[in-house]
C-alpha atoms as a PDB file:
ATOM      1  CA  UNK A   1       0.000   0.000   0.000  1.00  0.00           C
ATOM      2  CA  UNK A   2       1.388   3.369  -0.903  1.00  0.00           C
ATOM      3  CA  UNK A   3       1.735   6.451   1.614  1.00  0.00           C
ATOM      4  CA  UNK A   4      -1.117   8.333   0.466  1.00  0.00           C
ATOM      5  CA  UNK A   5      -3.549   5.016   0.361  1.00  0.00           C
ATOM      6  CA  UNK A   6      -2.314   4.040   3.855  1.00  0.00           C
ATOM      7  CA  UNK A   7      -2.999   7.286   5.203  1.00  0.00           C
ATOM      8  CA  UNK A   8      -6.156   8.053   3.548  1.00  0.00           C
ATOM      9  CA  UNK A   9      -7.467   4.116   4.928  1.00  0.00           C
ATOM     10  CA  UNK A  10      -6.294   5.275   8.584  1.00  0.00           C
ATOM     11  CA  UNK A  11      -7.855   8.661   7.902  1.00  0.00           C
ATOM     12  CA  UNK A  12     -11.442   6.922   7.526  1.00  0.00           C
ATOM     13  CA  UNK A  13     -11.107   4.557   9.767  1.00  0.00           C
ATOM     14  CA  UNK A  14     -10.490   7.389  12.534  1.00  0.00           C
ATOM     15  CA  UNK A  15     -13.812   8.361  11.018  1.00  0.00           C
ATOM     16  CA  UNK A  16     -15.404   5.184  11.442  1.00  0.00           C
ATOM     17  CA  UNK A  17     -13.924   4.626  14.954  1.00  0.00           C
ATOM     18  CA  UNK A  18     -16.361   8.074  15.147  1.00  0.00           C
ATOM     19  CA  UNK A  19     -19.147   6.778  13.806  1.00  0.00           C
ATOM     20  CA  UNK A  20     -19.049   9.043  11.089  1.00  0.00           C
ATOM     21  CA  UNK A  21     -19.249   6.793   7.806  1.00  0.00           C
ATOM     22  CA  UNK A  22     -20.246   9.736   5.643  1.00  0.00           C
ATOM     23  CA  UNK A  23     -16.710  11.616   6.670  1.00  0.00           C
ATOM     24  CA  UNK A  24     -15.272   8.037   5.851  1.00  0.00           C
ATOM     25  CA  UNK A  25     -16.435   7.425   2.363  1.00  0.00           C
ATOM     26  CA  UNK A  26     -15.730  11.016   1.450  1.00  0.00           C
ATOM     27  CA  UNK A  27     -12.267  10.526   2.649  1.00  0.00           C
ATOM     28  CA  UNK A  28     -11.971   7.283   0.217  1.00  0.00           C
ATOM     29  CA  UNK A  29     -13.316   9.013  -2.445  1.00  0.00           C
ATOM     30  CA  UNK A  30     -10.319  11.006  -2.525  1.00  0.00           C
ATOM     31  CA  UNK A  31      -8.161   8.216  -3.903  1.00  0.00           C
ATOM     32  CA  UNK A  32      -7.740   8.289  -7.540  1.00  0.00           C
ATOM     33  CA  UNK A  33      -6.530   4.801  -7.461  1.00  0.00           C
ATOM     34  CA  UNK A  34      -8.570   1.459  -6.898  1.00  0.00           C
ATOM     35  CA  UNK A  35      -6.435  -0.560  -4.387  1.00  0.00           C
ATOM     36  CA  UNK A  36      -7.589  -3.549  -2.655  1.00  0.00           C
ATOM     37  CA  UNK A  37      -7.335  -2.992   0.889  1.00  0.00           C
ATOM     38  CA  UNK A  38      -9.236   0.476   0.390  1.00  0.00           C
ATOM     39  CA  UNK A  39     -11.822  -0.999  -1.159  1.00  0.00           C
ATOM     40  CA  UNK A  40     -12.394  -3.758   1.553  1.00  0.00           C
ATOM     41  CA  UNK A  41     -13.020  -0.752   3.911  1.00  0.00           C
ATOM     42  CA  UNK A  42     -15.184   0.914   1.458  1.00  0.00           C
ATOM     43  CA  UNK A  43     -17.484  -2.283   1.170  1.00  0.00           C
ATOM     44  CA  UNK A  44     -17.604  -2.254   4.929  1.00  0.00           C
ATOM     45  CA  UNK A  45     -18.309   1.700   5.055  1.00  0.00           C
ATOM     46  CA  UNK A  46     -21.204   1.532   2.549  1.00  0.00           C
ATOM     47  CA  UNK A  47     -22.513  -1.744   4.782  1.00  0.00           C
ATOM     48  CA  UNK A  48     -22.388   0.816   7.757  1.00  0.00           C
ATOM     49  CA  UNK A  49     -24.465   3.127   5.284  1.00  0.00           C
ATOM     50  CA  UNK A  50     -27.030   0.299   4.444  1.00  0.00           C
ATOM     51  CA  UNK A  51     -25.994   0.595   1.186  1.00  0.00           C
ATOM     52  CA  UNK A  52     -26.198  -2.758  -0.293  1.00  0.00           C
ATOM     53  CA  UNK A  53     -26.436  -2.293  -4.032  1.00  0.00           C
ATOM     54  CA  UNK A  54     -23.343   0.040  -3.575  1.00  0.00           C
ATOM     55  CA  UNK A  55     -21.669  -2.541  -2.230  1.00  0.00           C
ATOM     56  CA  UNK A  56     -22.039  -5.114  -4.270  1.00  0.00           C
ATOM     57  CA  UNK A  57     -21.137  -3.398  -7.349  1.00  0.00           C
ATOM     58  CA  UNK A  58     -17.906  -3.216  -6.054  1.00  0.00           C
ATOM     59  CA  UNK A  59     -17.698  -6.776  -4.440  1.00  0.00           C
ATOM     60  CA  UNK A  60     -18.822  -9.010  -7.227  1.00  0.00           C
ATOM     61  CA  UNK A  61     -16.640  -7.749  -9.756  1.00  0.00           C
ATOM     62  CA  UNK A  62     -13.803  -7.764  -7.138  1.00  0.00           C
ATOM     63  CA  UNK A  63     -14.693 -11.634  -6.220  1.00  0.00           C
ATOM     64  CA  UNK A  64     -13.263 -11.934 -10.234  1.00  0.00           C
ATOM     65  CA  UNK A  65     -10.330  -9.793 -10.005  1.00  0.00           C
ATOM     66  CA  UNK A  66      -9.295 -11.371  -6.891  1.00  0.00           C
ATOM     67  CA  UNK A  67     -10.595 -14.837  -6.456  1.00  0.00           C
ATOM     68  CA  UNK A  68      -8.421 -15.778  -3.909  1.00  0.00           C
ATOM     69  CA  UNK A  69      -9.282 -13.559  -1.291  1.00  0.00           C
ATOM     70  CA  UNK A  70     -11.936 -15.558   0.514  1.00  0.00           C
ATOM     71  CA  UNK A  71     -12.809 -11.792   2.184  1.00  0.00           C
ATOM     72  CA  UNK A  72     -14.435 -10.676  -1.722  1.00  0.00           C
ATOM     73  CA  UNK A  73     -16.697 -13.968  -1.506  1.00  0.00           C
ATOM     74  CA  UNK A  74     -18.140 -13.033   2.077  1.00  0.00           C
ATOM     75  CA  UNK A  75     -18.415  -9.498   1.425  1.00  0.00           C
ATOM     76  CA  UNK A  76     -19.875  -9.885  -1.864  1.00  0.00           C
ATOM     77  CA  UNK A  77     -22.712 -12.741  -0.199  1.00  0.00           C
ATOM     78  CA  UNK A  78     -23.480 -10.361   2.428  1.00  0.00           C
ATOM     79  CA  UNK A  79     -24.420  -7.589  -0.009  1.00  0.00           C
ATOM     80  CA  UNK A  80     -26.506 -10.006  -2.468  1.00  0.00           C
ATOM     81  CA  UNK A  81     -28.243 -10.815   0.258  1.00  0.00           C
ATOM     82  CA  UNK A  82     -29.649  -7.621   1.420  1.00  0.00           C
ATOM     83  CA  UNK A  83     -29.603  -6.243  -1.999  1.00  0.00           C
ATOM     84  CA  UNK A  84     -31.032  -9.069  -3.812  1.00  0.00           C
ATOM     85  CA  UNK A  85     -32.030 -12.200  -2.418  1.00  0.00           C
ATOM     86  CA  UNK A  86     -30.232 -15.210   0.347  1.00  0.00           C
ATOM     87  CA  UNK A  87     -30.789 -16.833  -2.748  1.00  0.00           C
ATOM     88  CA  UNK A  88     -28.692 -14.937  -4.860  1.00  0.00           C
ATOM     89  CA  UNK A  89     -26.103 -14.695  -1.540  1.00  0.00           C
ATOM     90  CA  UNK A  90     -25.988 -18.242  -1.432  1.00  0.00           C
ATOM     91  CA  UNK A  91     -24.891 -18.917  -4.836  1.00  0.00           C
ATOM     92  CA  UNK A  92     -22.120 -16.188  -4.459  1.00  0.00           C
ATOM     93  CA  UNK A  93     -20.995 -18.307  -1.558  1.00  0.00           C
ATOM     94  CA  UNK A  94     -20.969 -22.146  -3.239  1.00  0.00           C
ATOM     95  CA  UNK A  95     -18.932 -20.298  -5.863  1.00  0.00           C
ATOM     96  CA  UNK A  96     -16.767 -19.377  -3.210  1.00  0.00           C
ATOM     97  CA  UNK A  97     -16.677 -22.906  -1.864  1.00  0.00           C
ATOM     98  CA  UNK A  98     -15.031 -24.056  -5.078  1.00  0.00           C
ATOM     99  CA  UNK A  99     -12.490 -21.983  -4.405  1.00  0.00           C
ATOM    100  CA  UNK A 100     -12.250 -22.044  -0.546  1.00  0.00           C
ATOM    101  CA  UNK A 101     -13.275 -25.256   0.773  1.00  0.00           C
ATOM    102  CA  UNK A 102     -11.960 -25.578   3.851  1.00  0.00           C
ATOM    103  CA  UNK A 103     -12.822 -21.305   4.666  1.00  0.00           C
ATOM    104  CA  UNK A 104     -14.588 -21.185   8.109  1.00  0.00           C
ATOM    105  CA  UNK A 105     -15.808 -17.942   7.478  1.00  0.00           C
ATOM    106  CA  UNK A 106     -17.543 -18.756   4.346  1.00  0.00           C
ATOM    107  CA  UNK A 107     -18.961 -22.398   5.310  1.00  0.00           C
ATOM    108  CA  UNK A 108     -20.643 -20.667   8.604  1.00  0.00           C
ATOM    109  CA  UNK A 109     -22.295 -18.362   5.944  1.00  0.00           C
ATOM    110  CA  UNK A 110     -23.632 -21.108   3.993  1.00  0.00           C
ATOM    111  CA  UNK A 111     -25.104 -22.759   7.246  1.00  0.00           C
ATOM    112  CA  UNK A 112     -26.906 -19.733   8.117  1.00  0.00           C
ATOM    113  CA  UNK A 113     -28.426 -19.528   4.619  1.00  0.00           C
ATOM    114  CA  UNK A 114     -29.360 -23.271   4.701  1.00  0.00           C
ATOM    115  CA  UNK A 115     -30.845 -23.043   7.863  1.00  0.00           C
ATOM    116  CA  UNK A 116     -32.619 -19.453   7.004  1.00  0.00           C
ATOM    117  CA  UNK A 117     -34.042 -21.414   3.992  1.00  0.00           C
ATOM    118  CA  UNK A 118     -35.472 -24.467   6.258  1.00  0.00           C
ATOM    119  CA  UNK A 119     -32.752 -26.989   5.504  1.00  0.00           C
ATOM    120  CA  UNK A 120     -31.319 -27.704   9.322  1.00  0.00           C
ATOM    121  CA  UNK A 121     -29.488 -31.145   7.955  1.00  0.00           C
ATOM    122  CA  UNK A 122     -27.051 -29.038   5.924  1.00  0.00           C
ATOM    123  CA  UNK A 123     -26.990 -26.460   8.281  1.00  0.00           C
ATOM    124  CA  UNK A 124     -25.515 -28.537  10.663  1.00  0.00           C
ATOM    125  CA  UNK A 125     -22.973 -29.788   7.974  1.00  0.00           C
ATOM    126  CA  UNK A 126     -21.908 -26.840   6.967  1.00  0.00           C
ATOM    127  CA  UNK A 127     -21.770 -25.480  10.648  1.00  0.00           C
ATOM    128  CA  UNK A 128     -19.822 -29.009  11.546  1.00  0.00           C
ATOM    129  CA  UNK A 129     -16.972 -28.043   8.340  1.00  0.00           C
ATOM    130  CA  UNK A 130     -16.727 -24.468   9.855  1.00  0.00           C
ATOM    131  CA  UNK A 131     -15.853 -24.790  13.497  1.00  0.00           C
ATOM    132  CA  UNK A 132     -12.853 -27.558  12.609  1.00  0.00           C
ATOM    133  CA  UNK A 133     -10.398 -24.700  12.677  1.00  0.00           C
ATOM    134  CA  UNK A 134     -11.385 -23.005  15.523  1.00  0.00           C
ATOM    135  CA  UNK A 135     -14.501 -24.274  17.432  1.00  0.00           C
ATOM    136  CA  UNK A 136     -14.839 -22.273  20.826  1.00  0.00           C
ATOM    137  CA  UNK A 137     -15.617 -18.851  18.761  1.00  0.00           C
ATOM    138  CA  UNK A 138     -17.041 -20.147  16.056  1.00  0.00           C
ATOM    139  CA  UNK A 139     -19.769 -21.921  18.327  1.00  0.00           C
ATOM    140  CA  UNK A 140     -19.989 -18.670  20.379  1.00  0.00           C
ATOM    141  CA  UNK A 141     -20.736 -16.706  17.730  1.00  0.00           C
ATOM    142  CA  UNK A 142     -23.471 -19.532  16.168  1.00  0.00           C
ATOM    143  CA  UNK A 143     -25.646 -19.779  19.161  1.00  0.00           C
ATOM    144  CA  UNK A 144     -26.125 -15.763  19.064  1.00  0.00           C
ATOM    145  CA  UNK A 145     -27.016 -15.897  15.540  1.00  0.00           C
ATOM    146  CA  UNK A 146     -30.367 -15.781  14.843  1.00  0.00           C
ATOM    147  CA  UNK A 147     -29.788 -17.032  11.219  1.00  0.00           C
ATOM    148  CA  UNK A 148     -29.079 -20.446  13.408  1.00  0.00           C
ATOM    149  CA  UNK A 149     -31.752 -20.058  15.845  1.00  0.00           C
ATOM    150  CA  UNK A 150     -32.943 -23.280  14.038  1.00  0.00           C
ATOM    151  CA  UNK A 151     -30.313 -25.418  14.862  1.00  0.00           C
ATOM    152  CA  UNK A 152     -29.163 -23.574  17.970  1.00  0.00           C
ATOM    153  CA  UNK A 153     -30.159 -26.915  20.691  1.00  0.00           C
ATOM    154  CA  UNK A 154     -27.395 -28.714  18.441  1.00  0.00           C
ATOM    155  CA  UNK A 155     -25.558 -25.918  18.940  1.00  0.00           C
ATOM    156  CA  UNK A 156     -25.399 -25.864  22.176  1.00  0.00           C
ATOM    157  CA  UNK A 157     -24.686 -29.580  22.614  1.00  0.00           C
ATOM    158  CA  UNK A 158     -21.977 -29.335  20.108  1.00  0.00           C
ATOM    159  CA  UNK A 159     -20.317 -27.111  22.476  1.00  0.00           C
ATOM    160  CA  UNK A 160     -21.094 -29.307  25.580  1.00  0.00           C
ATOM    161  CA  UNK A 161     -19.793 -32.278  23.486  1.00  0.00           C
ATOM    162  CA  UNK A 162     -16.862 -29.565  22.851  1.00  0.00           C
ATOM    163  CA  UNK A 163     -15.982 -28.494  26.309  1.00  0.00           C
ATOM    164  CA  UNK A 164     -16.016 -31.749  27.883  1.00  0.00           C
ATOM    165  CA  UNK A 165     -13.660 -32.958  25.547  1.00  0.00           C
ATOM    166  CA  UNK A 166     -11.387 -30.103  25.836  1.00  0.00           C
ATOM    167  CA  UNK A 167     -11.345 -30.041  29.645  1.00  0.00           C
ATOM    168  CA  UNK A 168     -10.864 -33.622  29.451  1.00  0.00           C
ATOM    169  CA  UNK A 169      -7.878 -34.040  27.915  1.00  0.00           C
END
């Protein structure tokens, strides 16, 4: 990242830190140049901003010109899906599985969109693949969600099941 992009990014995320998203995005918008990592935090200014369609203009096209950042494919879900449809989100995500298979952060996405659309089996799956890496926040952060409210009994036996092993051993 170049001086100028680095400073402008810190410059609205002091704005952020504010609560002042507006201040943020006009501070990106005086970059002349596209670069990755200040468009990340312009996705996640415009999500502040409720902008979804905004948002996904930028993410889609990005999950093409950088397929490998697992971070385009999550963004770019979470935009369809309040722009569009979970539908549309979801299929943005299995794309993303192709790519990212083993990707906690995009298989926990998937089981809240399976379980949102009324199919707890793969919910659970998907939710199962996810927490391999790192269970204890992954389950934290599941039994919260109300996209998992569903599945959330399993849940909470999964991290019984979980902690008893761990304190176990």
């Amino acid at each position: 990242m170049t001086d100028d992009v680095d400073a402008v990014c810190r410059r609205a995320m002091g704005f952020l830190e504010l609560g002042l998203p507006e201040d943020a995005l006009a501070e990106l918008d005086e970059l002349k140049v596209a670069h990755s990592a200040a468009l990340h935090l312009r996705v996640d200014v415009l999500f502040r901003l409720k902008d979804w369609s905004a948002a996904a203009a930028i993410c889609l096209p990005m999950t093409e010109h950088e397929p490998s950042d697992p971070g385009w494919w999550i963004q770019a879900a979470y935009a369809q899906r309040r722009a569009r449809s979970i539908e549309e989100a979801e299929m943005v995500l299995l794309a993303a599985l192709t790519r990212h298979p083993a990707n906690g952060g995009i298989l926990y996405n998937l089981a809240c969109y399976a379980c949102v659309q009324g199919r707890p089996d793969q919910a659970r799956d998907y939710f199962r693949r996810a927490a391999v890496t790192d269970p204890d926040p992954m389950l934290a952060m599941g039994i919260g969600d109300p996209d998992l409210e569903e599945i959330r009994p399993w849940l909470l036996e999964l991290q019984a099941d979980h902690r008893s092993r761990t304190t176990s051993s």
